[in-house]
Protein backbone atom coordinates (compact mmCIF):
# COMPACT_ATOMS: atom_id res chain seq x y z
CA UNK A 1 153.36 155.16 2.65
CA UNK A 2 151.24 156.59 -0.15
CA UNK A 3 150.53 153.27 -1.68
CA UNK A 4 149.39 151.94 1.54
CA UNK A 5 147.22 155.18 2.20
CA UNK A 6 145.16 155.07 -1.21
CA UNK A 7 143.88 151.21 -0.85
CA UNK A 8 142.37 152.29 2.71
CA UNK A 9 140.95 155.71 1.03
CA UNK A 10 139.55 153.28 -1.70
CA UNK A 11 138.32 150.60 0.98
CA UNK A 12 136.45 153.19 3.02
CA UNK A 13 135.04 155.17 -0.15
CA UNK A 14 133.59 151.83 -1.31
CA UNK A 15 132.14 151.31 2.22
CA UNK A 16 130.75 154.48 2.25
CA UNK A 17 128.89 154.06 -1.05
CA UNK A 18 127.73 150.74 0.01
CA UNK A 19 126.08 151.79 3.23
CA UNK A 20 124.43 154.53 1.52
CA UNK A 21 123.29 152.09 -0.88
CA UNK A 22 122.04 149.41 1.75
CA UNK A 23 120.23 152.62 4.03
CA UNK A 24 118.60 153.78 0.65
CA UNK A 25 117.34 150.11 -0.04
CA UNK A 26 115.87 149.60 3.65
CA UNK A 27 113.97 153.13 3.61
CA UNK A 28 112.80 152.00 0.37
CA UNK A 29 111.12 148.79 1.66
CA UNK A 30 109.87 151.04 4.19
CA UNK A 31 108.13 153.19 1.92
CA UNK A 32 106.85 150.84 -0.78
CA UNK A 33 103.39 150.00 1.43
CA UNK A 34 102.69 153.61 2.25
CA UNK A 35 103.85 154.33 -1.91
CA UNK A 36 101.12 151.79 -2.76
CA UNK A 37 98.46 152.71 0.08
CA UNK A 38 98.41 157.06 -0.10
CA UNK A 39 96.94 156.62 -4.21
CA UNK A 40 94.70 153.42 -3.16
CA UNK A 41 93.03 155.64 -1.32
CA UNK A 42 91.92 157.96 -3.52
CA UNK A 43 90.70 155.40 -5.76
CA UNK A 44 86.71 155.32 -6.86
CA UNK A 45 86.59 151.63 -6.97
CA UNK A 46 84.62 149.84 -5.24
CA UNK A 47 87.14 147.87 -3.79
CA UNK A 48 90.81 147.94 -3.70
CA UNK A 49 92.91 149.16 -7.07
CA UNK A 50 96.11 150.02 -7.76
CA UNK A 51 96.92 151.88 -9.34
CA UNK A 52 93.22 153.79 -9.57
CA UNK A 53 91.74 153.97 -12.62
CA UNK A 54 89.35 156.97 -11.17
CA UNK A 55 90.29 159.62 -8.86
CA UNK A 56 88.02 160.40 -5.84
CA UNK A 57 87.82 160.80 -2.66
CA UNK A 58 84.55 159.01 -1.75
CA UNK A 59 86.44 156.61 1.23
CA UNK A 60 87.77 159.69 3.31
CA UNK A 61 83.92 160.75 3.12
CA UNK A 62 83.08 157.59 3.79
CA UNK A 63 86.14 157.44 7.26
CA UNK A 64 84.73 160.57 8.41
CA UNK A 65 80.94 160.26 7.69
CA UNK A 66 81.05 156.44 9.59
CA UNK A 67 79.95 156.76 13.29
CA UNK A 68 81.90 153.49 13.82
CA UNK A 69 85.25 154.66 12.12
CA UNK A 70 85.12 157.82 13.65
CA UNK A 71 84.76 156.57 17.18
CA UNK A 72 87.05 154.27 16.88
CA UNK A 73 89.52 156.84 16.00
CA UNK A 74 88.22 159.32 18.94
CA UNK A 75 89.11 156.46 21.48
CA UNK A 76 92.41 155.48 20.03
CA UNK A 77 93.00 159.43 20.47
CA UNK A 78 92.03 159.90 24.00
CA UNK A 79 93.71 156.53 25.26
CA UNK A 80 97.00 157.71 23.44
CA UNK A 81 96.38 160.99 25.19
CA UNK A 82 96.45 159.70 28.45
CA UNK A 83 99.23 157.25 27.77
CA UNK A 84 101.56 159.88 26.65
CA UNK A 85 101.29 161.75 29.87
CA UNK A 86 101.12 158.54 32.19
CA UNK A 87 104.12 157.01 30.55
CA UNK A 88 105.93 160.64 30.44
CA UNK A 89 105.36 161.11 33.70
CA UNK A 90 106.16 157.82 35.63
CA UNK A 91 109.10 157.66 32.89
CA UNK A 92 110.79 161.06 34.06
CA UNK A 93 110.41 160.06 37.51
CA UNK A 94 112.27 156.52 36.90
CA UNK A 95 114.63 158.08 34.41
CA UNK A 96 116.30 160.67 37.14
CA UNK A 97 116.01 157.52 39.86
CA UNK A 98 118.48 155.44 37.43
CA UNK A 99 120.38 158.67 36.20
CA UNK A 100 120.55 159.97 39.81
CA UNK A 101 119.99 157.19 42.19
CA UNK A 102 123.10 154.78 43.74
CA UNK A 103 121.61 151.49 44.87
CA UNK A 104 121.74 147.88 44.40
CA UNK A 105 120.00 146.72 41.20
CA UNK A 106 120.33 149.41 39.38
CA UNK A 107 121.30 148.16 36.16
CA UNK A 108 119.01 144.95 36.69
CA UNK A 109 116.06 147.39 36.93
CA UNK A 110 117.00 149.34 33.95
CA UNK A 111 117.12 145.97 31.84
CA UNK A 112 113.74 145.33 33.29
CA UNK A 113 111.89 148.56 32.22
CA UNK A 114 113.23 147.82 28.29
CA UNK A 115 111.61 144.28 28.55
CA UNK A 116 108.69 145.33 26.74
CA UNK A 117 110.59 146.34 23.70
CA UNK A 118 112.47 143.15 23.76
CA UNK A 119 109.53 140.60 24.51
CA UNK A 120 107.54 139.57 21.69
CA UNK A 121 104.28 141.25 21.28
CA UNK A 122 101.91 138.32 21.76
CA UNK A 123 103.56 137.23 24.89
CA UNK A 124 103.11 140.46 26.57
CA UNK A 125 99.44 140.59 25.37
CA UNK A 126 98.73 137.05 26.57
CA UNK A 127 100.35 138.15 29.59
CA UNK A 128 98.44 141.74 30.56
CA UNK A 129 95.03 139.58 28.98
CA UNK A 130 95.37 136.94 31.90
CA UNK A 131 95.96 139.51 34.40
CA UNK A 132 93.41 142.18 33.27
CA UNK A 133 90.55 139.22 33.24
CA UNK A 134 91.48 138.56 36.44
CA UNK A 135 90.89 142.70 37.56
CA UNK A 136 88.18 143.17 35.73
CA UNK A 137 90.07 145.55 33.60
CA UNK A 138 89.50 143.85 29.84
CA UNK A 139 87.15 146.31 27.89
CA UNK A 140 87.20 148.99 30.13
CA UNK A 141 89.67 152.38 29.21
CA UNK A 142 91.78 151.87 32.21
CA UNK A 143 93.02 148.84 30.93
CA UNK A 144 93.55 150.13 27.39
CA UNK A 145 96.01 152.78 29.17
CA UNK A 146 97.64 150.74 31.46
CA UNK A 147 98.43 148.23 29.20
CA UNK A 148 99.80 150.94 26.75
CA UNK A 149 101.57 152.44 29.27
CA UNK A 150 103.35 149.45 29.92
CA UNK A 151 104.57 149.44 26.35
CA UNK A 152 105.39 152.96 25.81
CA UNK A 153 106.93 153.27 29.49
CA UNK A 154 110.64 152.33 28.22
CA UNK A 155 111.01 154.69 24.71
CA UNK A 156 110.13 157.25 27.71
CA UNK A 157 112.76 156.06 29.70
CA UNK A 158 115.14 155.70 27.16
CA UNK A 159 114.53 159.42 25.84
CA UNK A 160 114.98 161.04 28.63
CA UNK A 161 117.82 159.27 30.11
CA UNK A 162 119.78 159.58 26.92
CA UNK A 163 118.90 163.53 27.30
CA UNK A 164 120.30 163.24 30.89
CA UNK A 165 123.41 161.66 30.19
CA UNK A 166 124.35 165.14 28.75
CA UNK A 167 122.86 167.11 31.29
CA UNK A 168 125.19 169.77 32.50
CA UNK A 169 124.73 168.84 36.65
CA UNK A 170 126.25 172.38 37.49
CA UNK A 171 123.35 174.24 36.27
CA UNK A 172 121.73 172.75 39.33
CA UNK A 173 124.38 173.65 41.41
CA UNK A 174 124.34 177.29 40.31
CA UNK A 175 120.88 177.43 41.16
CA UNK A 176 121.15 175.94 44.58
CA UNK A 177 123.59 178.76 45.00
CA UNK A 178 121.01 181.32 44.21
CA UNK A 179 119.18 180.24 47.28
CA UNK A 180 116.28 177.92 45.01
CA UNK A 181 114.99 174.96 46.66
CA UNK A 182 115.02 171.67 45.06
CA UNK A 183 111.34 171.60 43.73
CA UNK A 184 112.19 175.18 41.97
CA UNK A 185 115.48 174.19 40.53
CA UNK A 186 113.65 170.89 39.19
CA UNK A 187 110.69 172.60 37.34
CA UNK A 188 112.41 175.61 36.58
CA UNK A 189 116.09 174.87 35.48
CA UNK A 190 115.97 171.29 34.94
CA UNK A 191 112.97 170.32 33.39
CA UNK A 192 113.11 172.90 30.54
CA UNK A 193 116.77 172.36 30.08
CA UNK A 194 115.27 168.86 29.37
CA UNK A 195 112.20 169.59 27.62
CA UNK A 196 113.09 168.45 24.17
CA UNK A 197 113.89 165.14 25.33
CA UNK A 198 110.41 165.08 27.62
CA UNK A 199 108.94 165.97 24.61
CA UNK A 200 110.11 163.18 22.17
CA UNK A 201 109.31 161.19 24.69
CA UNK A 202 105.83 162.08 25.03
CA UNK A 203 105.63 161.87 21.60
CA UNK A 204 106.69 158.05 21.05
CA UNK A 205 104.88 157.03 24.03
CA UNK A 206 101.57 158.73 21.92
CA UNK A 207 102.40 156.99 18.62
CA UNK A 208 102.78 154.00 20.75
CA UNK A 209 99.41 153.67 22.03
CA UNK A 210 97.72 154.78 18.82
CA UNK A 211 99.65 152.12 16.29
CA UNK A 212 99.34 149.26 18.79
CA UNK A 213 96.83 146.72 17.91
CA UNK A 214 97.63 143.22 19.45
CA UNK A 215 96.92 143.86 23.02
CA UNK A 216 94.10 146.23 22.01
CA UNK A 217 92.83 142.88 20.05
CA UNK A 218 93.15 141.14 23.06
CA UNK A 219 91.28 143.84 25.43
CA UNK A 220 88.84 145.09 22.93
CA UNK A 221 84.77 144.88 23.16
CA UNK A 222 81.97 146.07 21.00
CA UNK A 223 81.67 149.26 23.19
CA UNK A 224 85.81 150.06 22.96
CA UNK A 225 87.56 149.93 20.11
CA UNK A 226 90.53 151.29 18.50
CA UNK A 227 91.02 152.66 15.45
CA UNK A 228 94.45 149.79 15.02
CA UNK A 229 91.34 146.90 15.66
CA UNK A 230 88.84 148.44 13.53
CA UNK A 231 91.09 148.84 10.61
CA UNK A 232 92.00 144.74 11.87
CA UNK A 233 88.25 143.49 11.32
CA UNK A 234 87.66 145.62 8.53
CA UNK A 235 90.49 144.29 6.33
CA UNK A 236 90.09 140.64 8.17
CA UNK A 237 85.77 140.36 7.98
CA UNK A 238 85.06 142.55 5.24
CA UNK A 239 86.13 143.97 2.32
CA UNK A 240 85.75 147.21 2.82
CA UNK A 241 88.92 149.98 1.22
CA UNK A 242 87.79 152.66 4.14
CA UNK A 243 90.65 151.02 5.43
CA UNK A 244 93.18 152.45 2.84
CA UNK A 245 92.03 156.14 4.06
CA UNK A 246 92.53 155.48 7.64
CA UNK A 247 95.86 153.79 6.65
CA UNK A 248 96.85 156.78 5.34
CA UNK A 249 95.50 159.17 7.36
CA UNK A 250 97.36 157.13 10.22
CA UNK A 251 100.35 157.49 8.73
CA UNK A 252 100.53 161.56 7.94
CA UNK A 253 99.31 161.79 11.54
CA UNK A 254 102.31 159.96 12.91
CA UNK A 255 104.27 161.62 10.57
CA UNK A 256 103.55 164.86 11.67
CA UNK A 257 103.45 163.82 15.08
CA UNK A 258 107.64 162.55 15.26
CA UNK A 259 108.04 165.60 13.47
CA UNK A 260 107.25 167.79 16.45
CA UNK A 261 109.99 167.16 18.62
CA UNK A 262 112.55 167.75 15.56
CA UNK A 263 111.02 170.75 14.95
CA UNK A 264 111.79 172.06 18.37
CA UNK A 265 114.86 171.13 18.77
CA UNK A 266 115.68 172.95 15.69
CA UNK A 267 114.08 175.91 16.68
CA UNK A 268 115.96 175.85 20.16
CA UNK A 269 119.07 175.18 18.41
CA UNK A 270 118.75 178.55 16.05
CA UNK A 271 117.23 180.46 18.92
């Protein structure tokens, strides 16, 4: 019995190890572009260098001293602003309809919302592009967030119903029972019960809009452009290593951003 115990021990020890081993190697894939980026930009070169030879921090003057860099990164701000709380919204309001509702087509719909994720990029950007010509919507902000939202409409979806899956249904109850009507039990007992998950949603559906750049490539115009399609042309029509502060500027501000929803639910947790 003991003989046959230790092998399996061994087996899953070495599994272990080797999973570790395989995670470690992915995240550090991950990280070599942002490992090479973060000192690029503080390089004094006059164009790209690693590693610097000079420190200096001449291209974050230069990102937030350039009227066209810095509108660019106001609109991809305000967009992602009003994505996050068009996709939240909408994607509460379908979440509880496939949590809650019993109908027909249920689970076809809910394989419809994740289509987005699962579609190739450049097909849905062809797609909304034809459309959006057709609307009059190309180049205008309304398009920008309703193509977003479109995109960031199922990690909403997906949050939220994965935070009501272990929703505790009683609480509702209990509050029924208390004499609350359904509207008070919803934005009073529910809805903060759920918060955290409402709130990482928000959150990707943010991140979402401000990363993307194919559709906005498709949509852009000289008078609307994000931040994403600005760093695009500068790296594609001109040499210019602005670009390698924006990257990284980009990337501590999503950083911080997916932090937010950790944060809470650590502080709810120790509450």
């Amino acid at each position: 019995m003991s003989d046959t115990v230790k092998p399996a021990v061994g087996r899953d020890h070495a599994l272990g190890w080797g999973l570790k081993a395989a995670v470690a190697l992915v995240g550090l894939l991950l990280a070599a572009p942002t490992v090479v980026v973060v000192p690029m930009s503080f390089s004094g070169a006059d164009t790209f260098e690693f590693p610097p030879k000079n420190w200096s921090v001449r291209w974050y003057e230069e990102f937030f001293n350039s009227e066209r860099w810095m509108f660019s990164l106001l609109t991809s701000v305000q967009i992602a602003f009003l994505v996050a709380v068009t996709a939240t919204v909408l994607g509460v309001g379908v979440a509880f309809g496939l949590d809650r509702g019993r109908f027909r087509g249920r689970n076809a719909i809910r394989s419809l919302m994740m289509a987005p994720m699962i579609m190739p990029g450049i097909v849905v950007a062809v797609a909304i592009y034809g459309v959006f010509l057709r609307w009059q919507l190309n180049g205008t902000a309304t398009g920008f967030v309703a193509a977003h939202t479109v995109l960031a409409l199922p990690f909403v979806v997906t949050v939220v119903s994965t935070s009501l899956a272990g929703y505790d249904r009683t609480m509702d109850v209990a509050a029924a029972t208390l004499g609350a009507t359904a509207l008070t039990t919803f934005f009073r007992v529910t809805v903060p019960l759920l918060a955290p998950g409402v709130l990482s949603g928000f959150v990707f559906a943010f991140v979402t809009s401000l990363d993307e750049v194919v559709i906005a490539l498709f949509l852009q115009t000289p008078d609307i452009q994000t931040l994403p399609v600005q760093m695009y042309n500068s790296i594609t029509l001109e040499i210019d290593p602005t670009i390698a502060a924006a990257s990284s500027l980009m990337v501590a501000a999503t950083t911080i951003v997916l932090l937010v929803p950790l944060l809470v639910r650590r502080k709810r947790s120790t509450s």
